[in-house]
N, C-alpha and C. Protein backbone atom coordinates (compact mmCIF):
# COMPACT_ATOMS: atom_id res chain seq x y z
N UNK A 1 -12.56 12.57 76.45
CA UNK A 1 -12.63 12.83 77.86
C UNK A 1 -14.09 12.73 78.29
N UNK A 2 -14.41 11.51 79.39
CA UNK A 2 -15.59 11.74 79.80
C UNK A 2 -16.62 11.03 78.74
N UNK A 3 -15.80 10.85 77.40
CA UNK A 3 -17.20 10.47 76.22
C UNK A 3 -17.91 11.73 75.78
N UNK A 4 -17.00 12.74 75.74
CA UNK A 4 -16.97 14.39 75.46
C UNK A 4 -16.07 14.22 74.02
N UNK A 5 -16.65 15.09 73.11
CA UNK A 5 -15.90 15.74 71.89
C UNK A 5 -15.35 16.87 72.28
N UNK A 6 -14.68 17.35 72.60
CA UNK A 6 -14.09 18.55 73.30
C UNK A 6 -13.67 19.18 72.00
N UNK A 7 -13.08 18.57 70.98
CA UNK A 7 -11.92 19.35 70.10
C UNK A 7 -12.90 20.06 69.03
N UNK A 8 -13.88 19.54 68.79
CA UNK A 8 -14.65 20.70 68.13
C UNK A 8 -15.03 22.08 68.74
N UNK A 9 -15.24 22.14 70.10
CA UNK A 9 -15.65 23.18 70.72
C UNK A 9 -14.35 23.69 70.78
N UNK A 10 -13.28 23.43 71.20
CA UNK A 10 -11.76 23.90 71.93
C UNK A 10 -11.22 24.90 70.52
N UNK A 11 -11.37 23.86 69.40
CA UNK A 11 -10.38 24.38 68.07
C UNK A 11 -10.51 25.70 67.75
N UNK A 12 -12.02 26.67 68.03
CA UNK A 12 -12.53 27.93 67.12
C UNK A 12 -11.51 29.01 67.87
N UNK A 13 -11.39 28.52 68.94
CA UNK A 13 -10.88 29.81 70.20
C UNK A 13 -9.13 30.05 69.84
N UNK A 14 -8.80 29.53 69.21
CA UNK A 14 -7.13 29.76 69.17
C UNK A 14 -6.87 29.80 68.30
N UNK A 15 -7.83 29.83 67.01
CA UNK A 15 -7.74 29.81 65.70
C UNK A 15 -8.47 31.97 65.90
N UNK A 16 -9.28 32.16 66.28
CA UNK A 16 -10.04 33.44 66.47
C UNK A 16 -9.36 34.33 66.58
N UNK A 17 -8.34 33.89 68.11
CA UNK A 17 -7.34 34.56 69.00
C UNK A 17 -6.30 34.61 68.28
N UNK A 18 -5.66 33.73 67.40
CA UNK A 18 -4.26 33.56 66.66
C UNK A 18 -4.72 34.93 65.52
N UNK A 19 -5.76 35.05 64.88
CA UNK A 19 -5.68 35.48 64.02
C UNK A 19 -5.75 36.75 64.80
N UNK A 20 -6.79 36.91 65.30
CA UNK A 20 -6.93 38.73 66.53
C UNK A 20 -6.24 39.30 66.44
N UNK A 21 -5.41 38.52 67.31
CA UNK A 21 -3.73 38.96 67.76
C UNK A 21 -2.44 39.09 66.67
N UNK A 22 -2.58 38.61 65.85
CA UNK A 22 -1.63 38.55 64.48
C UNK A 22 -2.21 40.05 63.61
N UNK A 23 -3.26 40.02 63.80
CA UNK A 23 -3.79 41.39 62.83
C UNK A 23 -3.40 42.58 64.33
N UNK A 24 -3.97 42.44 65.59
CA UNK A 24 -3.34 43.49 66.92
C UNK A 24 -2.19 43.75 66.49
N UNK A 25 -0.79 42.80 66.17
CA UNK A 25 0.29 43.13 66.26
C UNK A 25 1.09 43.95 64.57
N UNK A 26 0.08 43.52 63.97
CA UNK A 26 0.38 44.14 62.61
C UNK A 26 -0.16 45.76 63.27
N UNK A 27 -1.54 45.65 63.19
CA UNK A 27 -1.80 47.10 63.70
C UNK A 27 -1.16 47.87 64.87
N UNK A 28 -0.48 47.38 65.44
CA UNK A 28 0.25 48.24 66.65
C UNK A 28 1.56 48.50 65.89
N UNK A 29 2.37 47.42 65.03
CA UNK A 29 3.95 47.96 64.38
C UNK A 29 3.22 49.05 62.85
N UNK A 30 1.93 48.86 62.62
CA UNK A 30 1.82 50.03 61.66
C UNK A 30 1.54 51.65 62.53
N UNK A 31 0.44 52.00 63.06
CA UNK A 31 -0.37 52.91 63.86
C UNK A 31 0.82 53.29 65.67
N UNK A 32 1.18 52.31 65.92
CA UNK A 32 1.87 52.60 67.31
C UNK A 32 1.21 53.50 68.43
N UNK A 33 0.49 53.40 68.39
CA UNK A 33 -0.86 53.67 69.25
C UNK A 33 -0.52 53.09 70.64
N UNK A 34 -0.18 53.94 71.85
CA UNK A 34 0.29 53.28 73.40
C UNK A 34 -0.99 52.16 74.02
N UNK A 35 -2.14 52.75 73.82
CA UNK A 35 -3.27 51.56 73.75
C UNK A 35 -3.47 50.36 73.34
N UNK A 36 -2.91 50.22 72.09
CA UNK A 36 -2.43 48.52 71.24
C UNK A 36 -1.62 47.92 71.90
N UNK A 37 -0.74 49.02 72.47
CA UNK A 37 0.32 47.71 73.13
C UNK A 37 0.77 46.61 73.19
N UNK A 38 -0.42 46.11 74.08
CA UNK A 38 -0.39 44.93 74.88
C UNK A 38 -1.74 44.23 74.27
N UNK A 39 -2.22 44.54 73.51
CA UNK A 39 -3.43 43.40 72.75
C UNK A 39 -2.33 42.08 71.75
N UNK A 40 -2.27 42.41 71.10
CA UNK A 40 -1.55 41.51 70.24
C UNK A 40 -0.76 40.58 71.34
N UNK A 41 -0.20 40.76 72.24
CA UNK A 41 0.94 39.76 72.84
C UNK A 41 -0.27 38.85 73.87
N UNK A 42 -1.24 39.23 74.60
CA UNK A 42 -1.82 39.06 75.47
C UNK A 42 -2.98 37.91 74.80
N UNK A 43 -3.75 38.59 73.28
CA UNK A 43 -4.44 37.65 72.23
C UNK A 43 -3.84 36.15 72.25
N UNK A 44 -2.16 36.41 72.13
CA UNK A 44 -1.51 35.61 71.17
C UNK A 44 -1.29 34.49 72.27
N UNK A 45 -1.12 35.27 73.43
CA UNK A 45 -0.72 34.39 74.89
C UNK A 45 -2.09 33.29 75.26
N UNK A 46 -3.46 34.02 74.68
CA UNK A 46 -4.52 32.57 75.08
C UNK A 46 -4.37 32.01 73.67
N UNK A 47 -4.26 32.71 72.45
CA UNK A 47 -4.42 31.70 71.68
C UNK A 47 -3.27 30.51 71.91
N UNK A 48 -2.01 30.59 72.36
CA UNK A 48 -1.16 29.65 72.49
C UNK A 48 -1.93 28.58 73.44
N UNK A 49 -2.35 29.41 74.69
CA UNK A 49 -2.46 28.37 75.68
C UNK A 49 -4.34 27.45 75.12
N UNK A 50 -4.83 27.95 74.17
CA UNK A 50 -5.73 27.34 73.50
C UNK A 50 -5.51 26.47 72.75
N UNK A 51 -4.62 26.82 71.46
CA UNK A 51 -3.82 25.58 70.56
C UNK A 51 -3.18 24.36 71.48
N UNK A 52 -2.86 24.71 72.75
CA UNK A 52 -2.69 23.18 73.88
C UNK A 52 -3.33 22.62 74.01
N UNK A 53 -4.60 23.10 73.74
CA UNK A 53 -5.79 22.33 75.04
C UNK A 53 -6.36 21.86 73.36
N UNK A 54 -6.12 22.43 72.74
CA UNK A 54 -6.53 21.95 71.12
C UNK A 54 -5.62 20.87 70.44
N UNK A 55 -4.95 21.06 71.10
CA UNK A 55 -3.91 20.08 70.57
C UNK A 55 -4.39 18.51 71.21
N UNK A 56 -4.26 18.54 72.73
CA UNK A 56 -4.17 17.61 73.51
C UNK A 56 -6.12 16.94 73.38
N UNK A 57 -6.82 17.75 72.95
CA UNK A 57 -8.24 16.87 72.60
C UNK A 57 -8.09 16.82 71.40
N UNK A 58 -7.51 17.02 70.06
CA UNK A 58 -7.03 16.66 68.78
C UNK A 58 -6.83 14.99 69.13
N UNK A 59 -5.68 14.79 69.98
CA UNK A 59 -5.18 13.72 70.35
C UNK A 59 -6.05 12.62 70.54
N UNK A 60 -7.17 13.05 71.67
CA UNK A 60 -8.35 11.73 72.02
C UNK A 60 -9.40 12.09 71.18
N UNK A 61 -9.56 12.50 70.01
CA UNK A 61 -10.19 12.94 68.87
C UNK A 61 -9.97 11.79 67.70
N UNK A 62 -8.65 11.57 67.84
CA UNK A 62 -7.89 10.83 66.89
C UNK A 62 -8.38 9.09 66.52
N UNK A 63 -8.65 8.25 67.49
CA UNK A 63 -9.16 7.47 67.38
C UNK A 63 -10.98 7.20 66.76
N UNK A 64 -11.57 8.30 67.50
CA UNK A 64 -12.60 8.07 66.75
C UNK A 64 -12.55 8.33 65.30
N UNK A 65 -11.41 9.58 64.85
CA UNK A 65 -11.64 9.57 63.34
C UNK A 65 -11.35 8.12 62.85
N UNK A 66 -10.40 7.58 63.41
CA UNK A 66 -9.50 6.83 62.14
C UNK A 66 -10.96 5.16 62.15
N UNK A 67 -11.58 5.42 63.70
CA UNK A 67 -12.92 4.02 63.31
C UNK A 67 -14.21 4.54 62.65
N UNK A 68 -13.86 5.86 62.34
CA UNK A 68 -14.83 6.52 61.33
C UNK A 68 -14.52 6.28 59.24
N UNK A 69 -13.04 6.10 59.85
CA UNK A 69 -12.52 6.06 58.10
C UNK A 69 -11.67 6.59 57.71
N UNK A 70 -11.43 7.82 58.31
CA UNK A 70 -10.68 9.28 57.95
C UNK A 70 -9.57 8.09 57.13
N UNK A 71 -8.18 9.27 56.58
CA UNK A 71 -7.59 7.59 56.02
C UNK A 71 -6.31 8.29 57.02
N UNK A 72 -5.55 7.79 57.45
CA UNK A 72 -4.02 7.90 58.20
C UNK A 72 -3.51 9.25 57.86
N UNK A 73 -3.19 9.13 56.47
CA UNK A 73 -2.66 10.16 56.47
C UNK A 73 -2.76 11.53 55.96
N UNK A 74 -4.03 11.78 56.53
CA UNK A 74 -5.03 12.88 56.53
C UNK A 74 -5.11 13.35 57.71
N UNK A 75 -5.10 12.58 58.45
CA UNK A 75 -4.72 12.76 59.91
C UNK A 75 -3.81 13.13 60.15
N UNK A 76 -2.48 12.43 60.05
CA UNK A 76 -1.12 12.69 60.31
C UNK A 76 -0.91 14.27 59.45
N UNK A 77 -1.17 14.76 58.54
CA UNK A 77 -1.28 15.45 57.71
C UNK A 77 -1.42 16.95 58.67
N UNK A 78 -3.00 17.01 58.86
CA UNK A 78 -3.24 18.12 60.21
C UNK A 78 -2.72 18.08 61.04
N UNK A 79 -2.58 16.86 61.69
CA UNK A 79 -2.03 17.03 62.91
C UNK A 79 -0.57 17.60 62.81
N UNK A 80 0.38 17.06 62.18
CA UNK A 80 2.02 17.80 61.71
C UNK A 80 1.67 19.64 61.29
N UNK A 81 0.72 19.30 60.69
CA UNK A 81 0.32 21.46 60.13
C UNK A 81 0.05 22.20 61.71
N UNK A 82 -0.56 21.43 62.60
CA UNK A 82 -1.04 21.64 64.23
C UNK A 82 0.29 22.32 64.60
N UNK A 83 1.36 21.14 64.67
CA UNK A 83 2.26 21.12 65.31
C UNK A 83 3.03 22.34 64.63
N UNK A 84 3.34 22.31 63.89
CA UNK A 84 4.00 23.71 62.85
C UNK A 84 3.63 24.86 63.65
N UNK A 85 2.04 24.90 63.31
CA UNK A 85 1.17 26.33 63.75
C UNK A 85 1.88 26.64 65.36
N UNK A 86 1.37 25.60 66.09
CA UNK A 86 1.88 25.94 68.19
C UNK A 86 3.23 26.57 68.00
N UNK A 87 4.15 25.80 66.99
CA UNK A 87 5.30 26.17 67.21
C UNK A 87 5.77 27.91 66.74
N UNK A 88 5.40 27.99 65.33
CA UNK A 88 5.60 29.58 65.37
C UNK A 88 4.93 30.37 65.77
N UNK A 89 3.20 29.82 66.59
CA UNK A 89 2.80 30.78 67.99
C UNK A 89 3.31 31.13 68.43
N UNK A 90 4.22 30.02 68.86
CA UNK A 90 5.25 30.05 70.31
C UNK A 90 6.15 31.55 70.04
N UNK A 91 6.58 31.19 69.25
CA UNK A 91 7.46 32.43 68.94
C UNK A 91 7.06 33.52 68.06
N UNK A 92 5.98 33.58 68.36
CA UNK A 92 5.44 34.96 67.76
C UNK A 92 4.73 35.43 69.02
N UNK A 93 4.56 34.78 69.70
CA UNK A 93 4.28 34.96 71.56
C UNK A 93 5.15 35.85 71.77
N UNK A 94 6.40 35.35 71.99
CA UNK A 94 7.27 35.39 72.61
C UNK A 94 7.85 36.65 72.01
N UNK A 95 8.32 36.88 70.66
CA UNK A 95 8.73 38.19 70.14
C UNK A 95 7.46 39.16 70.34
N UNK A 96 6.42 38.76 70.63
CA UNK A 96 5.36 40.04 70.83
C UNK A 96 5.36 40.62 71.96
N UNK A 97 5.67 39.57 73.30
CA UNK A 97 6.06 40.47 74.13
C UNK A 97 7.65 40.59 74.89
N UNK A 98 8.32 40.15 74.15
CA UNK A 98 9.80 40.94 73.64
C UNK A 98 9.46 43.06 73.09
N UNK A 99 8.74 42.60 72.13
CA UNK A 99 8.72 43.68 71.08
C UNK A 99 7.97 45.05 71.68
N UNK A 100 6.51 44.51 72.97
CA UNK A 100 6.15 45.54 73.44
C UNK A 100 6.44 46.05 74.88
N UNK A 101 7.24 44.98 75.05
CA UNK A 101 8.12 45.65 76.60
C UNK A 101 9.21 46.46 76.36
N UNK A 102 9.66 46.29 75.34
CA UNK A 102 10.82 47.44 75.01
C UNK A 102 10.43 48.39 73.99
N UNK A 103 9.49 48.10 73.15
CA UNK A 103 8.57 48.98 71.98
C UNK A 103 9.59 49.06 70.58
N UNK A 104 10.49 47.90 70.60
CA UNK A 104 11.36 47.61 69.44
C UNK A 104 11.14 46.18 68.81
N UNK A 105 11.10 46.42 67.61
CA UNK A 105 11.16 44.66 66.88
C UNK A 105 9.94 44.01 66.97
N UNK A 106 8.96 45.31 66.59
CA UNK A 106 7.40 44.57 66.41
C UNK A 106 7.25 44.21 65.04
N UNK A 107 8.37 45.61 64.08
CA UNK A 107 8.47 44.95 63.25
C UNK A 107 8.62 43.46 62.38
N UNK A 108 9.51 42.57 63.51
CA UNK A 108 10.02 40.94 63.41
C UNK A 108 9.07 40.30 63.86
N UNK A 109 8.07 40.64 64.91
CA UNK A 109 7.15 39.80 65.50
C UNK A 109 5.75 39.86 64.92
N UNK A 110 5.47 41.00 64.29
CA UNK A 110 3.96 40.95 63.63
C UNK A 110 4.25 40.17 62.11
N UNK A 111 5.40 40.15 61.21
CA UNK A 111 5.51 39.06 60.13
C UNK A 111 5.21 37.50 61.04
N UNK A 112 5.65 37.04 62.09
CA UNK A 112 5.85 36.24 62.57
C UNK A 112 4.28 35.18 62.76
N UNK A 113 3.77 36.19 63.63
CA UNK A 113 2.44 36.42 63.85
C UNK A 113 1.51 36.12 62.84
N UNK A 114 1.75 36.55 61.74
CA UNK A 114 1.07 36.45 60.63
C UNK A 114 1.16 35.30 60.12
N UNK A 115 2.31 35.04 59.67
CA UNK A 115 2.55 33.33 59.41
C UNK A 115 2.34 32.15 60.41
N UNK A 116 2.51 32.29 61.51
CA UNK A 116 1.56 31.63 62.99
C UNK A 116 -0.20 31.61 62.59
N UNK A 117 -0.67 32.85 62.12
CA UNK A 117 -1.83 32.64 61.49
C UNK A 117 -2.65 32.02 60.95
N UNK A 118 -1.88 32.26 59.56
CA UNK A 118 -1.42 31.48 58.27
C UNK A 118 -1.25 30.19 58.28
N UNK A 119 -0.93 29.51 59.21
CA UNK A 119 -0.29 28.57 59.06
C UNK A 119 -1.65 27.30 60.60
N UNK A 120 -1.89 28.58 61.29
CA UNK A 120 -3.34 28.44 61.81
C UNK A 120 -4.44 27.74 61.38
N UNK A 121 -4.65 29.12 60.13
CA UNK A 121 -5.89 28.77 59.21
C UNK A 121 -5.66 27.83 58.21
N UNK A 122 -4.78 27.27 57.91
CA UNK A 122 -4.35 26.16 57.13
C UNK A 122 -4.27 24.75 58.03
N UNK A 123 -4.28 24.68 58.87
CA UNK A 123 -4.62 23.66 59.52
C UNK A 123 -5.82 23.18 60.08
N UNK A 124 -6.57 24.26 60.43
CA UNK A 124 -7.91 24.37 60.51
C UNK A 124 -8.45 24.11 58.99
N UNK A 125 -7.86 24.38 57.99
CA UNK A 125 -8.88 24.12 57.04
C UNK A 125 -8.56 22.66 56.70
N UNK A 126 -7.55 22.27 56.97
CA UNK A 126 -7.38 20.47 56.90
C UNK A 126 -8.41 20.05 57.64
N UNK A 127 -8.48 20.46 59.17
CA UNK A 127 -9.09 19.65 60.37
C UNK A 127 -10.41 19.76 59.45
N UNK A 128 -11.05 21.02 59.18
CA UNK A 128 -12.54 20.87 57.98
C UNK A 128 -12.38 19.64 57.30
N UNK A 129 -11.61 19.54 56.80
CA UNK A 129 -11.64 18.72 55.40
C UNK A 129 -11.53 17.33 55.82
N UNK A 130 -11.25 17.00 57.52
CA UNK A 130 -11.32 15.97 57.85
C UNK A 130 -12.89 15.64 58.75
N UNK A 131 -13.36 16.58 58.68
CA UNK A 131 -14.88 16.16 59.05
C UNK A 131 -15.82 16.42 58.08
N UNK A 132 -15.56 17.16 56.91
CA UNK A 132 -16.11 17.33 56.02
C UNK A 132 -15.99 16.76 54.61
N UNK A 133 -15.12 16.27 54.53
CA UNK A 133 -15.19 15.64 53.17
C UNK A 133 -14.75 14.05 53.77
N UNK A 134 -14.16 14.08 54.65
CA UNK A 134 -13.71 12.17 55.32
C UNK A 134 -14.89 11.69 56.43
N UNK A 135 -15.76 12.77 56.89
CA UNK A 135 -16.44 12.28 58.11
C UNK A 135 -15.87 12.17 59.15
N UNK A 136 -15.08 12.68 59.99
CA UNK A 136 -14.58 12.69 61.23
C UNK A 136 -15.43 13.51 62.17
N UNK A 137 -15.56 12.81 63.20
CA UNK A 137 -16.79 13.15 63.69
C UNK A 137 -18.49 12.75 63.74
N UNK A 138 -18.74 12.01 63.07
CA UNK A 138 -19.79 11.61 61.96
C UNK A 138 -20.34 10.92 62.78
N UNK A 139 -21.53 10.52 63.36
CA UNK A 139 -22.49 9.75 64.15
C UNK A 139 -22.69 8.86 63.34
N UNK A 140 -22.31 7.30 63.47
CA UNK A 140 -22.64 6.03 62.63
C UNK A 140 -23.99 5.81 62.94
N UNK A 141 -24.85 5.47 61.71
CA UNK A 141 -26.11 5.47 61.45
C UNK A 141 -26.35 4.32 62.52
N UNK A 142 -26.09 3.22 62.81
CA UNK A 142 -25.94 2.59 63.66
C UNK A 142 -26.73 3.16 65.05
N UNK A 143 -25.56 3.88 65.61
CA UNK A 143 -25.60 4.46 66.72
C UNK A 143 -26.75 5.52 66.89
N UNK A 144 -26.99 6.31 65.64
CA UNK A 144 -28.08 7.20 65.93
C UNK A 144 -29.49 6.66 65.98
N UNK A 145 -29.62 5.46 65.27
CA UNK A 145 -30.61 4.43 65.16
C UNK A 145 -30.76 3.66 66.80
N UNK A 146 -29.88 3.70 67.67
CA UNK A 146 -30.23 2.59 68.23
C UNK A 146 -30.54 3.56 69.51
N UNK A 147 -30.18 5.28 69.54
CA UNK A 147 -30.95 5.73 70.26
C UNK A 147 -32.31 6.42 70.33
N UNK A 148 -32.53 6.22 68.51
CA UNK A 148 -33.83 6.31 68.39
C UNK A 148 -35.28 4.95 68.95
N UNK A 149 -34.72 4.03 68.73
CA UNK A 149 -35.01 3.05 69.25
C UNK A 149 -36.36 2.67 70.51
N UNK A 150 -37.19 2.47 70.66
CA UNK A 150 -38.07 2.31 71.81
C UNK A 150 -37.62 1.35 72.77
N UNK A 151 -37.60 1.94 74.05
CA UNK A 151 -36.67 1.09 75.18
C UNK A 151 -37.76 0.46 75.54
N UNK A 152 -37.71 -1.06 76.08
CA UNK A 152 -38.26 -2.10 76.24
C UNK A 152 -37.86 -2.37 77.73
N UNK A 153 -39.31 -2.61 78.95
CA UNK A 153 -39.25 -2.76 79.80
C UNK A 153 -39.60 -1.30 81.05
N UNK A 154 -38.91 -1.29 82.04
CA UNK A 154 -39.82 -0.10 82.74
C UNK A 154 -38.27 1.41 82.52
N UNK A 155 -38.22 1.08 81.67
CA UNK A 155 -36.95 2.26 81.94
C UNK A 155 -37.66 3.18 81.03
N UNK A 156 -38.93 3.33 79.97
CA UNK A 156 -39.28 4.38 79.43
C UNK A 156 -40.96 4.90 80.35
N UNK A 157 -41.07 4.48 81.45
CA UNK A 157 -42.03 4.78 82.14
C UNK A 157 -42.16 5.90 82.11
N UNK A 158 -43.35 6.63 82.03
CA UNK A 158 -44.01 7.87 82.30
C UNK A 158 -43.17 8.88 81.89
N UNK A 159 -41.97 8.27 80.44
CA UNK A 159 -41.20 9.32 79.86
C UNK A 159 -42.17 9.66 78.50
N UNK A 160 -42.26 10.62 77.76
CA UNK A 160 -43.05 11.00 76.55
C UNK A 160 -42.00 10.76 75.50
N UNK A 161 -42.62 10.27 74.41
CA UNK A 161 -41.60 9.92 73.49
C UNK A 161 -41.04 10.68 72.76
């Protein structure tokens, strides 16, 4: 977007929040504390709407990996673990605030939560392993070279180098 990397900045926030909120909702079905309440469901509600916006710059992310090298299905790989993770968000969302509007079946929703987590941080540690051990993301020497480069003509006027 724009010639913006968005998905590196976007990814930390719903991975943070997933986990927050997965440990909120464990701690509210252990302690039951009227104050916890509503943390865990409310965490879990941006981390969902974060894993979207993570999802959908994953997407225009995707091309630059694969003219970087990444191999296919390393890609396809995270991205399917992505899709897993949103999905039992979804419903660990959803039973969390099931569970604290009626104050029953937090029990069902904080396992839930946890594996939404789980299943979080396992995808995140792919997406690592796709900028870190494949280079996704990776500035081609090329490109960093050619803005090191001395511009020729009046466009570096009275700029300091």
């Amino acid at each position: 977007m724009f010639g913006l990397q968005l998905h590196p900045a976007v990814v930390h926030y719903p991975i943070a929040l997933g986990v927050v909120g997965a440990a909120a909702l464990l701690a509210y079905a252990i302690v039951r504390r009227e104050w916890m309440r509503w943390f865990g469901p409310i965490l879990l509600t941006l981390a969902l709407a974060g894993s979207g916006v993570a999802y959908f710059t994953g997407e225009s992310s995707q091309d630059g990996a694969e003219r970087a090298g990444v191999p296919m299905e390393a890609i396809s790989r995270h991205e399917e673990t992505a899709v897993w993770s949103i999905g039992v968000l979804a419903l660990a969302t959803l039973l969390g605030w099931a569970s604290s509007a009626s104050r029953r079946g937090v029990w069902m929703a904080a396992p839930i939560a946890v594996a939404a987590a789980a299943l979080t941080l396992w995808s995140a540690h792919l997406g690592g392993r796709l900028v870190f051990v494949y280079g996704a993301g990776h500035v081609p020497e090329s490109a960093a070279q050619s803005e090191t480069q001395p511009r020729i003509g009046n466009e570096g006027v009275g700029e300091k180098p």
